[in-house]
PDB file of N, CA and C in Angstrom:
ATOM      1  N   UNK A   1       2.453  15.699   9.736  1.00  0.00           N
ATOM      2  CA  UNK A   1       3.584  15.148   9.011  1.00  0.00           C
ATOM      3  C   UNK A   1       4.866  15.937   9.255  1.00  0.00           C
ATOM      4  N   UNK A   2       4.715  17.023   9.707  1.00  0.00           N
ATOM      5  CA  UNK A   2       5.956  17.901  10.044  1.00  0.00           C
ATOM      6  C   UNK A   2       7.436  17.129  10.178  1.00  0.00           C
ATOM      7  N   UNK A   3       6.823  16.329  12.285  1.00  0.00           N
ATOM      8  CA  UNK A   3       7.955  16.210  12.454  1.00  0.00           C
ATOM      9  C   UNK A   3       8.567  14.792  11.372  1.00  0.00           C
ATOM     10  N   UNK A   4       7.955  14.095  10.735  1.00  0.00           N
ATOM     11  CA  UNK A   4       8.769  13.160   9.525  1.00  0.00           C
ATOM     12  C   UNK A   4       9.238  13.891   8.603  1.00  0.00           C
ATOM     13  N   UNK A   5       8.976  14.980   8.264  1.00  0.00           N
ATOM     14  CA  UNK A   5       9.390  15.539   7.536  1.00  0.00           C
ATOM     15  C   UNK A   5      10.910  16.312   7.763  1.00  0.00           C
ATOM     16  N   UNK A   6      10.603  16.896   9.119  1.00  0.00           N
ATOM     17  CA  UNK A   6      12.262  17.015   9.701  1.00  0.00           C
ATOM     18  C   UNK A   6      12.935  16.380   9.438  1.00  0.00           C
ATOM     19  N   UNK A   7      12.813  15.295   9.947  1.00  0.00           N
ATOM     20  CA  UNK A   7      13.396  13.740  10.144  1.00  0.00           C
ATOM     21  C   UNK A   7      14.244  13.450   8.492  1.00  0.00           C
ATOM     22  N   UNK A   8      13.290  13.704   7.951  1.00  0.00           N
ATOM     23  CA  UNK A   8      13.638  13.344   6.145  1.00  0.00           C
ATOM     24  C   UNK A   8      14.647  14.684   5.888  1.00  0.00           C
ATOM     25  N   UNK A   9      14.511  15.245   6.306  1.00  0.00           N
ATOM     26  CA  UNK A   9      15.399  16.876   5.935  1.00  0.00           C
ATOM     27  C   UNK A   9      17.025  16.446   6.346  1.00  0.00           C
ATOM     28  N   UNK A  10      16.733  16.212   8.083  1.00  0.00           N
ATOM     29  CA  UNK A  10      17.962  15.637   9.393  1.00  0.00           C
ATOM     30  C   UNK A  10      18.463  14.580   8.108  1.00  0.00           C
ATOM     31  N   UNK A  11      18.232  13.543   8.065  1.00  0.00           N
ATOM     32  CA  UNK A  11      18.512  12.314   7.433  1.00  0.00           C
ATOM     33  C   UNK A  11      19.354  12.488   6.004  1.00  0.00           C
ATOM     34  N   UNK A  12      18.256  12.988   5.027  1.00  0.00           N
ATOM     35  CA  UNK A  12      18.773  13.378   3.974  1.00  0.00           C
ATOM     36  C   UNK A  12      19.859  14.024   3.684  1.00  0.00           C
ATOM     37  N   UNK A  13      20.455  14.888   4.734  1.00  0.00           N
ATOM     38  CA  UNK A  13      21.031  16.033   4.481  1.00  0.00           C
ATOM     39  C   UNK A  13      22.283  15.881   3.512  1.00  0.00           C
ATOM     40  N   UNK A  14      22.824  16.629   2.762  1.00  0.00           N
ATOM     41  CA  UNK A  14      24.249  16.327   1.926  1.00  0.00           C
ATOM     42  C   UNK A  14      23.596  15.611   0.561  1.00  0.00           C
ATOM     43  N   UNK A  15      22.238  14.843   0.901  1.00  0.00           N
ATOM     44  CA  UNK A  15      21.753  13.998  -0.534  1.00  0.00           C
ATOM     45  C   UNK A  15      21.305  14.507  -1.634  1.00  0.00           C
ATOM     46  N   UNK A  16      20.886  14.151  -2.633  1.00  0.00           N
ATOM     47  CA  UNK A  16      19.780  15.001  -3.643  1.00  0.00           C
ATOM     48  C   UNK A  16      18.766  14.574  -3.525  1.00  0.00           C
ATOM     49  N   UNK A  17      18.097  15.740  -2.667  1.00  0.00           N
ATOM     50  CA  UNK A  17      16.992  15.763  -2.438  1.00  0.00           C
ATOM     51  C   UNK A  17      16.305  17.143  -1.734  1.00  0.00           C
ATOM     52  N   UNK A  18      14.868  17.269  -1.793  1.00  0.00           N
ATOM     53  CA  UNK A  18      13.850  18.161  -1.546  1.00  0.00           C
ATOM     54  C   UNK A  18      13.032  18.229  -0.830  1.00  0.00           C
ATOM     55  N   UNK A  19      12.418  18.765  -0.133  1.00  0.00           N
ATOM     56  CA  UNK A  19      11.244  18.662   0.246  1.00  0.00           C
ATOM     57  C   UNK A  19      10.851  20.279  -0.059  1.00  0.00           C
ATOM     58  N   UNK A  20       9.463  20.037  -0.761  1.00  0.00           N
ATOM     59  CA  UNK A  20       8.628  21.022  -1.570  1.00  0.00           C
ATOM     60  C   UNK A  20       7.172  21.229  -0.736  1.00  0.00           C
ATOM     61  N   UNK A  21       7.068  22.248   0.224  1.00  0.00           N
ATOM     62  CA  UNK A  21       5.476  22.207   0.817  1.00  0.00           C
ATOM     63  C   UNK A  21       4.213  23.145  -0.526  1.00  0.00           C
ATOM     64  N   UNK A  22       3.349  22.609  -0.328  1.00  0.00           N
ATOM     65  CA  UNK A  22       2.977  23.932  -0.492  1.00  0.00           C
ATOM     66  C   UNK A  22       1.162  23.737   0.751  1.00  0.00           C
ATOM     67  N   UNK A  23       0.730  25.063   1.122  1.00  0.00           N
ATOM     68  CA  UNK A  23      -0.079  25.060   1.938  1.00  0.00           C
ATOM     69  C   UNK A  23      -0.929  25.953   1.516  1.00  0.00           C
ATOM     70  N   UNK A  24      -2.272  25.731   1.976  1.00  0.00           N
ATOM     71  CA  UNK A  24      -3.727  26.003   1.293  1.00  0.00           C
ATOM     72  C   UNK A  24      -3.907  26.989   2.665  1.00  0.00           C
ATOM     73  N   UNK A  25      -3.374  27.208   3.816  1.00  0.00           N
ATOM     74  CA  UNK A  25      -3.938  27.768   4.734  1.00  0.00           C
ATOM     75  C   UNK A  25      -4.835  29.222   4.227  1.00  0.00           C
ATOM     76  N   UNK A  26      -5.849  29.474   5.114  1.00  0.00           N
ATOM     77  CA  UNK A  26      -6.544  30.623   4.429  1.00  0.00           C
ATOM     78  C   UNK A  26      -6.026  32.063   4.907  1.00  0.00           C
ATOM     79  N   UNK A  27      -5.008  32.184   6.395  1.00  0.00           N
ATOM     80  CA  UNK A  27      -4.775  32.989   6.688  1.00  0.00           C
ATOM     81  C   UNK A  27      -3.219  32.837   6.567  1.00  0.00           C
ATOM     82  N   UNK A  28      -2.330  33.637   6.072  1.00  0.00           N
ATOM     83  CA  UNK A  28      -1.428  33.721   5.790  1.00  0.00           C
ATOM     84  C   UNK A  28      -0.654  34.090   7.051  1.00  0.00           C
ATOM     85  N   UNK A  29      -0.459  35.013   7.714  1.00  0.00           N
ATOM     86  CA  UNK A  29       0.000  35.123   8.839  1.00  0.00           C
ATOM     87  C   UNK A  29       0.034  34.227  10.183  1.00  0.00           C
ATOM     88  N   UNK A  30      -0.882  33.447   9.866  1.00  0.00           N
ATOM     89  CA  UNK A  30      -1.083  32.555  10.693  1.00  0.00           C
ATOM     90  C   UNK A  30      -0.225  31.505  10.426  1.00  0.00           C
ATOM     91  N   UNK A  31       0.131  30.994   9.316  1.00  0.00           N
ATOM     92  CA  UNK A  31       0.377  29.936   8.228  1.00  0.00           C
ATOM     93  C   UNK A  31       2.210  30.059   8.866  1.00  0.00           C
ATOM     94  N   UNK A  32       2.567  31.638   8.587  1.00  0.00           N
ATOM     95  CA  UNK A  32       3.644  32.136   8.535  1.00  0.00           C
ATOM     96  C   UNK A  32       4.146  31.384  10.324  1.00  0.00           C
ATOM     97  N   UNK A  33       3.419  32.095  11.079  1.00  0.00           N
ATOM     98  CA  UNK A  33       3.864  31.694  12.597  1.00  0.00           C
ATOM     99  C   UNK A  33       3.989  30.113  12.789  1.00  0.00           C
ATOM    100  N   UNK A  34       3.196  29.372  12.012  1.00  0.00           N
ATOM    101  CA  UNK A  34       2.911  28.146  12.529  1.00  0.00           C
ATOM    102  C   UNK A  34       4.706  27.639  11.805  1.00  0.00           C
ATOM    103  N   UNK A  35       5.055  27.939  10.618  1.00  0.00           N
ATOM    104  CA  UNK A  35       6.716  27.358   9.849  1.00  0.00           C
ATOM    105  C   UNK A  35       7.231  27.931  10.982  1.00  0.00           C
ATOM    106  N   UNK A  36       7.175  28.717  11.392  1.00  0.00           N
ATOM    107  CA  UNK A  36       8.033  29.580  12.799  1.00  0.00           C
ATOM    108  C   UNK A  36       8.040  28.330  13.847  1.00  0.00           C
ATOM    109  N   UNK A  37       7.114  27.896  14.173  1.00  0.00           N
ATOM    110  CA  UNK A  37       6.753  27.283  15.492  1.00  0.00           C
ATOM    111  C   UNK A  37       7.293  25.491  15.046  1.00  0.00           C
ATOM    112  N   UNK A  38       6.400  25.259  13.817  1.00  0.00           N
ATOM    113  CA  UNK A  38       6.917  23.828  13.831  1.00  0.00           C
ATOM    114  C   UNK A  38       8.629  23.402  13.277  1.00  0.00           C
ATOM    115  N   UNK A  39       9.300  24.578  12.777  1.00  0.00           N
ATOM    116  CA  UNK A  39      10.624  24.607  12.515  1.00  0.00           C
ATOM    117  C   UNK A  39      10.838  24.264  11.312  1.00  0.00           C
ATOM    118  N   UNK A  40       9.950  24.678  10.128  1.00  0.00           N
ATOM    119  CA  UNK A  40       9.506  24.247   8.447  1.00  0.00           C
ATOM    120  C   UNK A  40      11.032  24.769   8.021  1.00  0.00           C
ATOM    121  N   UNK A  41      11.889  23.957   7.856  1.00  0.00           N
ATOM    122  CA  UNK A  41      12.954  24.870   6.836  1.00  0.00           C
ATOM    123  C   UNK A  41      13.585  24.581   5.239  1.00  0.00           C
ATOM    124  N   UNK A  42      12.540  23.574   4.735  1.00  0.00           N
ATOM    125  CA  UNK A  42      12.126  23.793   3.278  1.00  0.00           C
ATOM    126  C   UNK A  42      11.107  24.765   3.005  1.00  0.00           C
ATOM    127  N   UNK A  43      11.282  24.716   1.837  1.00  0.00           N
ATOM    128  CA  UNK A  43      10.461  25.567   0.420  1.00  0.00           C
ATOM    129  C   UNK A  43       9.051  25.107   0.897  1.00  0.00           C
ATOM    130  N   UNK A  44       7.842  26.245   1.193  1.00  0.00           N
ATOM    131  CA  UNK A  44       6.754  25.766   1.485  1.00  0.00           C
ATOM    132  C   UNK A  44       5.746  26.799   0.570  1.00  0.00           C
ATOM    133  N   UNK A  45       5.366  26.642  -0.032  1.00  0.00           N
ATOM    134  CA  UNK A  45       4.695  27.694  -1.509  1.00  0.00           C
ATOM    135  C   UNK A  45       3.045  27.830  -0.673  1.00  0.00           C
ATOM    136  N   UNK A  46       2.948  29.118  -1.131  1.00  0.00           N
ATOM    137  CA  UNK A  46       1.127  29.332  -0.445  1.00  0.00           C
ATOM    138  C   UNK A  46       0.057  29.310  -1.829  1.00  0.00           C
ATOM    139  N   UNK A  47      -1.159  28.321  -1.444  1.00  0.00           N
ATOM    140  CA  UNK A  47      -1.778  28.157  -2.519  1.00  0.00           C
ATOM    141  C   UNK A  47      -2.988  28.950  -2.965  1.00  0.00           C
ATOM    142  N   UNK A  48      -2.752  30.190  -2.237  1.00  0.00           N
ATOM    143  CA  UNK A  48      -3.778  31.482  -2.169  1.00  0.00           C
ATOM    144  C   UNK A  48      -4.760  31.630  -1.240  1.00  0.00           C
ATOM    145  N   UNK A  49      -4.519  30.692  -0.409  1.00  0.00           N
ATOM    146  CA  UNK A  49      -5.298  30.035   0.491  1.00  0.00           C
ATOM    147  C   UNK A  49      -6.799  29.453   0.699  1.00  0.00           C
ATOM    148  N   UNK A  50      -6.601  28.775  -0.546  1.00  0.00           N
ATOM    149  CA  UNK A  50      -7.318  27.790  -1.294  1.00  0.00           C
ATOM    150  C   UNK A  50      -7.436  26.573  -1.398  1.00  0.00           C
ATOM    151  N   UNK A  51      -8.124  24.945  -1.289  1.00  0.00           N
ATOM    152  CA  UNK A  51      -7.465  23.980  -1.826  1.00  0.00           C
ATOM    153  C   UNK A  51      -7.695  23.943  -3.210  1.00  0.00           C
ATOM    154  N   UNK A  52      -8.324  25.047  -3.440  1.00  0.00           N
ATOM    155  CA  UNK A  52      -8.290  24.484  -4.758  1.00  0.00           C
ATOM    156  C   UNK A  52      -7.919  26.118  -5.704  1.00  0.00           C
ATOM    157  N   UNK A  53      -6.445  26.216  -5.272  1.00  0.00           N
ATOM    158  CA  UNK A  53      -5.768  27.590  -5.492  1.00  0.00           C
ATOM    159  C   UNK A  53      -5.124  27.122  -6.842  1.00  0.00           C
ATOM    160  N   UNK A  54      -4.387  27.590  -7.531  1.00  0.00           N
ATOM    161  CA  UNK A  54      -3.194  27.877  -8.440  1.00  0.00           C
ATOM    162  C   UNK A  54      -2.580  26.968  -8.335  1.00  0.00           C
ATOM    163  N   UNK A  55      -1.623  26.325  -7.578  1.00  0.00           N
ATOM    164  CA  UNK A  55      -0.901  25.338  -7.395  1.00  0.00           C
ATOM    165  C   UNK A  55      -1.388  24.126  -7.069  1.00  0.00           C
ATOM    166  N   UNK A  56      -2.832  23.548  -6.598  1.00  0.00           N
ATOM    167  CA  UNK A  56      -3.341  22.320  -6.566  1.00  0.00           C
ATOM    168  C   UNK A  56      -4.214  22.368  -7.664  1.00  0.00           C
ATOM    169  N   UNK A  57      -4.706  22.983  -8.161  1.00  0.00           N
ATOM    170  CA  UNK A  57      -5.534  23.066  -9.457  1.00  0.00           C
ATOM    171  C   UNK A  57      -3.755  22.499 -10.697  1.00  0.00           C
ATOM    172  N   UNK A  58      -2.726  23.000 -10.911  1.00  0.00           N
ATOM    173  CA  UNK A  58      -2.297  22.724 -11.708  1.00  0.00           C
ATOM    174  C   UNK A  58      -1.701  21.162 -11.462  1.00  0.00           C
ATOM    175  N   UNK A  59      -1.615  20.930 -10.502  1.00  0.00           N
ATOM    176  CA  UNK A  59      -0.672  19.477  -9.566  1.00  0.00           C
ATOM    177  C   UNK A  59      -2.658  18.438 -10.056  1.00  0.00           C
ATOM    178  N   UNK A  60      -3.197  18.865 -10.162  1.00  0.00           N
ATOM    179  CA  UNK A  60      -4.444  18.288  -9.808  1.00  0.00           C
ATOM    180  C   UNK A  60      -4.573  17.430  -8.765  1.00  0.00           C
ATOM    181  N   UNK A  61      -4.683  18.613  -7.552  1.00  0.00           N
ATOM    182  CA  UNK A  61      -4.645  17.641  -5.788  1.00  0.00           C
ATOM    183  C   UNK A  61      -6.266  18.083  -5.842  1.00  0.00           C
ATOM    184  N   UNK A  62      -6.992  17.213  -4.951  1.00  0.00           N
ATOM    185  CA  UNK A  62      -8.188  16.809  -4.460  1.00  0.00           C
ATOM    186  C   UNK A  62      -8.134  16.476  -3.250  1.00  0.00           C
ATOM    187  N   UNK A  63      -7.011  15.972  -2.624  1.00  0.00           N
ATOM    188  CA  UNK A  63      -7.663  16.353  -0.982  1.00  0.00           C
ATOM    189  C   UNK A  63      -6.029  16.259  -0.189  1.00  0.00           C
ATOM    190  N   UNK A  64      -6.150  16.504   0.892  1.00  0.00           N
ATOM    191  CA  UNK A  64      -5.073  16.779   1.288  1.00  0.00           C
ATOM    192  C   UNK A  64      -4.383  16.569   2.750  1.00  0.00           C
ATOM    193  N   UNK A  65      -3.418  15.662   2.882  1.00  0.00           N
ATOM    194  CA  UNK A  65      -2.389  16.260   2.334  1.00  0.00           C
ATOM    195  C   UNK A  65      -2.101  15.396   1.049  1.00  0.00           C
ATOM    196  N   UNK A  66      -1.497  15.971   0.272  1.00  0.00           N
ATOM    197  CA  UNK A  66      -1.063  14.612  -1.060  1.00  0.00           C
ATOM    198  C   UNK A  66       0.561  14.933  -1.504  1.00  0.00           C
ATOM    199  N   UNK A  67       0.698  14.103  -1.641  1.00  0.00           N
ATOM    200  CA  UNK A  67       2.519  13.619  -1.333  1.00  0.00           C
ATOM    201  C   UNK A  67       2.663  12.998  -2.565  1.00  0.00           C
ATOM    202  N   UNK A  68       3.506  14.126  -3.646  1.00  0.00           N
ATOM    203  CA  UNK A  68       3.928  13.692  -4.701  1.00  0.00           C
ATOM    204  C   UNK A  68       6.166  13.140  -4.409  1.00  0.00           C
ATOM    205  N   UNK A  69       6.006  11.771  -5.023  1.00  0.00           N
ATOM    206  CA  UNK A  69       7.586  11.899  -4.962  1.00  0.00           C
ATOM    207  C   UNK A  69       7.990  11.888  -6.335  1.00  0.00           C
ATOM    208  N   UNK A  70       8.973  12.831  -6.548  1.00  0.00           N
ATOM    209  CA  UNK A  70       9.797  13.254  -8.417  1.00  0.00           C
ATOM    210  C   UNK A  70      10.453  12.567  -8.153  1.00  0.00           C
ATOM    211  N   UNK A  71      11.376  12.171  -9.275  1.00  0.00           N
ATOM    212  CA  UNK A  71      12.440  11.596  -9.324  1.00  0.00           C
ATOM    213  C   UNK A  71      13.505  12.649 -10.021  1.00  0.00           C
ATOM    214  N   UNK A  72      14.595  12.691 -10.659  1.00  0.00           N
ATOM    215  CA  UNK A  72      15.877  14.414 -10.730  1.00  0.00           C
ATOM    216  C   UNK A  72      15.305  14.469 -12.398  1.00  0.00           C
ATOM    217  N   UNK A  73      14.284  13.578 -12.665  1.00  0.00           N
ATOM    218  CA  UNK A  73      13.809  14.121 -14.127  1.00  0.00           C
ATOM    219  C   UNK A  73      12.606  14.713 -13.993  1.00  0.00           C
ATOM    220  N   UNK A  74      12.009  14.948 -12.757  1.00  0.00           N
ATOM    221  CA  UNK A  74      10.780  15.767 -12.619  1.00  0.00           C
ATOM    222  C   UNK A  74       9.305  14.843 -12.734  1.00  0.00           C
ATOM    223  N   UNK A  75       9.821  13.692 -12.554  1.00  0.00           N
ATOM    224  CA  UNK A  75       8.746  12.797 -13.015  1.00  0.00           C
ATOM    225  C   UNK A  75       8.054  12.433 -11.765  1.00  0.00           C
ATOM    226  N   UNK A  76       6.748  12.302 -11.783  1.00  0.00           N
ATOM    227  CA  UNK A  76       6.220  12.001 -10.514  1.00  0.00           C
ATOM    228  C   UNK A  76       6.206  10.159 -10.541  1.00  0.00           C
ATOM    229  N   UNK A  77       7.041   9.646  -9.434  1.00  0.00           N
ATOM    230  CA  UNK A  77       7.326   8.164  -9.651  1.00  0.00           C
ATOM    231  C   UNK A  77       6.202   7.811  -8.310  1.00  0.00           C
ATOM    232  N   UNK A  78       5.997   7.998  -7.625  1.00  0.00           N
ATOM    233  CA  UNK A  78       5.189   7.851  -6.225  1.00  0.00           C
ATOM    234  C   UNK A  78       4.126   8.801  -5.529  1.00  0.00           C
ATOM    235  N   UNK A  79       2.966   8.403  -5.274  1.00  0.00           N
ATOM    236  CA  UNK A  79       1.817   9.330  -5.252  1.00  0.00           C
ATOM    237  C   UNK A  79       1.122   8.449  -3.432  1.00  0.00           C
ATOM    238  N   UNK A  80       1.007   9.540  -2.800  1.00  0.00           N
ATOM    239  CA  UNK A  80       0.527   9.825  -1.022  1.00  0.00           C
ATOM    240  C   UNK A  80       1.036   8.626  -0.632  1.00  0.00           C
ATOM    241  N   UNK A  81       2.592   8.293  -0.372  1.00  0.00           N
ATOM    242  CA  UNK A  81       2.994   7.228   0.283  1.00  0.00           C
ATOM    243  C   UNK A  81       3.108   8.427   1.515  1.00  0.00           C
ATOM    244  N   UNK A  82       3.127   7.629   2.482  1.00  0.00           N
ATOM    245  CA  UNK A  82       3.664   7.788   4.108  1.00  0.00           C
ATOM    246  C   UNK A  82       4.876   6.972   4.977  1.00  0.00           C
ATOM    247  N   UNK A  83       5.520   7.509   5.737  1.00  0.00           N
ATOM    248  CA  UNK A  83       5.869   6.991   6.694  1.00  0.00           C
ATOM    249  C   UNK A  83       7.066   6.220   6.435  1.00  0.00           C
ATOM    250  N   UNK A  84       7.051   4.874   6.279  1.00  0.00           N
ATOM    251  CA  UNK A  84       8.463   3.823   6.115  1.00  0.00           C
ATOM    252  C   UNK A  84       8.174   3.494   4.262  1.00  0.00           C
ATOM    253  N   UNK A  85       7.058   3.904   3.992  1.00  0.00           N
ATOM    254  CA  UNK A  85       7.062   3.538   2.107  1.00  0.00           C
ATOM    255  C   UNK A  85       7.279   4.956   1.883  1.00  0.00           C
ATOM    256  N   UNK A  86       7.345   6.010   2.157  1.00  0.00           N
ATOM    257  CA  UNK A  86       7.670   7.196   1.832  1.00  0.00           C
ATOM    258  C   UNK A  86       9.052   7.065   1.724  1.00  0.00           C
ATOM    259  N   UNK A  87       9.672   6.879   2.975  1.00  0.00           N
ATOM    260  CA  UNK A  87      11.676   7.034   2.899  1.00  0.00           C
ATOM    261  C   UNK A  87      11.920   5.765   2.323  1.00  0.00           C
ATOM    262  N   UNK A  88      11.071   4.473   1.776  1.00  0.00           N
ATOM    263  CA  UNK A  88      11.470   3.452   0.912  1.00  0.00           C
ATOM    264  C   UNK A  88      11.874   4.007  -0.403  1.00  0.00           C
ATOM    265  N   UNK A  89      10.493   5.039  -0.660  1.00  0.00           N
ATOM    266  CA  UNK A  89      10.854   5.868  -2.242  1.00  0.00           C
ATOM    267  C   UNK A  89      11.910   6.730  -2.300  1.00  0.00           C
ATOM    268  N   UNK A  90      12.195   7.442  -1.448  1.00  0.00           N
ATOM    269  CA  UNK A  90      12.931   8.421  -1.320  1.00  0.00           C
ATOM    270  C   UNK A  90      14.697   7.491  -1.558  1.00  0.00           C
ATOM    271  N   UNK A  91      14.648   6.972  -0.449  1.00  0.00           N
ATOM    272  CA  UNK A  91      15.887   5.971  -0.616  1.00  0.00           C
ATOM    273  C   UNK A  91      15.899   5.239  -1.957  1.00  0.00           C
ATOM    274  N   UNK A  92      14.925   4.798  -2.813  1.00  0.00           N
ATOM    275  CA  UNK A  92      14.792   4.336  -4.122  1.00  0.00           C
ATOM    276  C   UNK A  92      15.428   5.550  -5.162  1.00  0.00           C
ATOM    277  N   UNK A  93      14.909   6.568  -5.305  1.00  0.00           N
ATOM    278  CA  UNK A  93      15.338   7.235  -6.121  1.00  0.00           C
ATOM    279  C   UNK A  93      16.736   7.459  -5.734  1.00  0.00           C
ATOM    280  N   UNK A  94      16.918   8.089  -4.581  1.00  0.00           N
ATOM    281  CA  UNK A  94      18.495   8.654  -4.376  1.00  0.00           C
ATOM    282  C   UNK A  94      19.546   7.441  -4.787  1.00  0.00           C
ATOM    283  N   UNK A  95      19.178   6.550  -4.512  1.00  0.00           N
ATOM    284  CA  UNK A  95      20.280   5.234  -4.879  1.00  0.00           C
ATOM    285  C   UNK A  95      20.116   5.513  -6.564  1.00  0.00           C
ATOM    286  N   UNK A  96      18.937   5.206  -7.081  1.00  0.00           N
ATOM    287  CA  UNK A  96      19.318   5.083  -8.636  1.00  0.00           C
ATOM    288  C   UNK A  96      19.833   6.165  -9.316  1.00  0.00           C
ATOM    289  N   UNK A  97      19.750   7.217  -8.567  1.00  0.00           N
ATOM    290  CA  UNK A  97      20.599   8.628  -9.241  1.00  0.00           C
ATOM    291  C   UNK A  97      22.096   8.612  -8.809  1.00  0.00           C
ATOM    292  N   UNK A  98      22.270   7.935  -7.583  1.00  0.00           N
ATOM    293  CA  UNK A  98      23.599   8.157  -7.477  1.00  0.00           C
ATOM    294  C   UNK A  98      24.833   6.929  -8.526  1.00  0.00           C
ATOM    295  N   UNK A  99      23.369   5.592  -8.948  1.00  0.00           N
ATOM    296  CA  UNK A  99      24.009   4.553  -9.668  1.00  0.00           C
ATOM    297  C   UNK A  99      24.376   5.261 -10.985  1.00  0.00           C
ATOM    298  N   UNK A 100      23.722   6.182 -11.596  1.00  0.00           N
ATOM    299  CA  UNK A 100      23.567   6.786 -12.588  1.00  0.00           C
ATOM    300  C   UNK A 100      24.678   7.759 -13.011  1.00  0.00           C
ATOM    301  N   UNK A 101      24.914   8.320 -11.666  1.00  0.00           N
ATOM    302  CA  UNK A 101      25.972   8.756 -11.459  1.00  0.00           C
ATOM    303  C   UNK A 101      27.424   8.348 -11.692  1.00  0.00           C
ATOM    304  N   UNK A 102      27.625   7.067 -11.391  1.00  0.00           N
ATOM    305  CA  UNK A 102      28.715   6.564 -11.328  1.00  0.00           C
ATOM    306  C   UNK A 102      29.802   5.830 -12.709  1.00  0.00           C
TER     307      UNK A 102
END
């Protein structure tokens, strides 16, 4: 999912919006080189290198990857969309915050 995830970073940019990783890898250094290599430049949280660490135990994830989308009240509005229904949500929220806005 990386490079969509760029893509959503590239795209988004200037918007309100996030992208929040977090990763279960078991070796940390390894984990570290790979954000190096695939060019990760959001927030990517380590889950002790566990799936079932601190941070997916409280999210209650079960398998992975799982793709929560918030909305700017913290609310989880969309659960493991991908791809063109992923930036459908994404584009959903940012429009109704910016209507909200206005």
């Amino acid at each position: 999912m990386y490079p969509h995830e760029r893509s959503l970073v590239d795209r988004m940019r200037g918007e309100p919006f996030a992208i929040v990783g977090v990763n279960s890898d078991k070796d940390r250094d390894a984990l570290k080189k790979t954000i190096q290599e695939e060019k990760i430049t959001w927030r990517s949280f380590w889950n002790g290198g566990s799936t079932s660490g601190p941070i997916s135990t409280r999210w209650n994830v079960s398998s992975w990857p799982t793709i929560y989308v918030l909305d700017a009240e913290g609310r989880i509005r969309f659960k493991n969309v991908r791809g063109e229904k992923l930036d459908a949500a994404i584009d959903q929220l940012v429009a109704e915050l910016k209507a909200k806005a206005k």
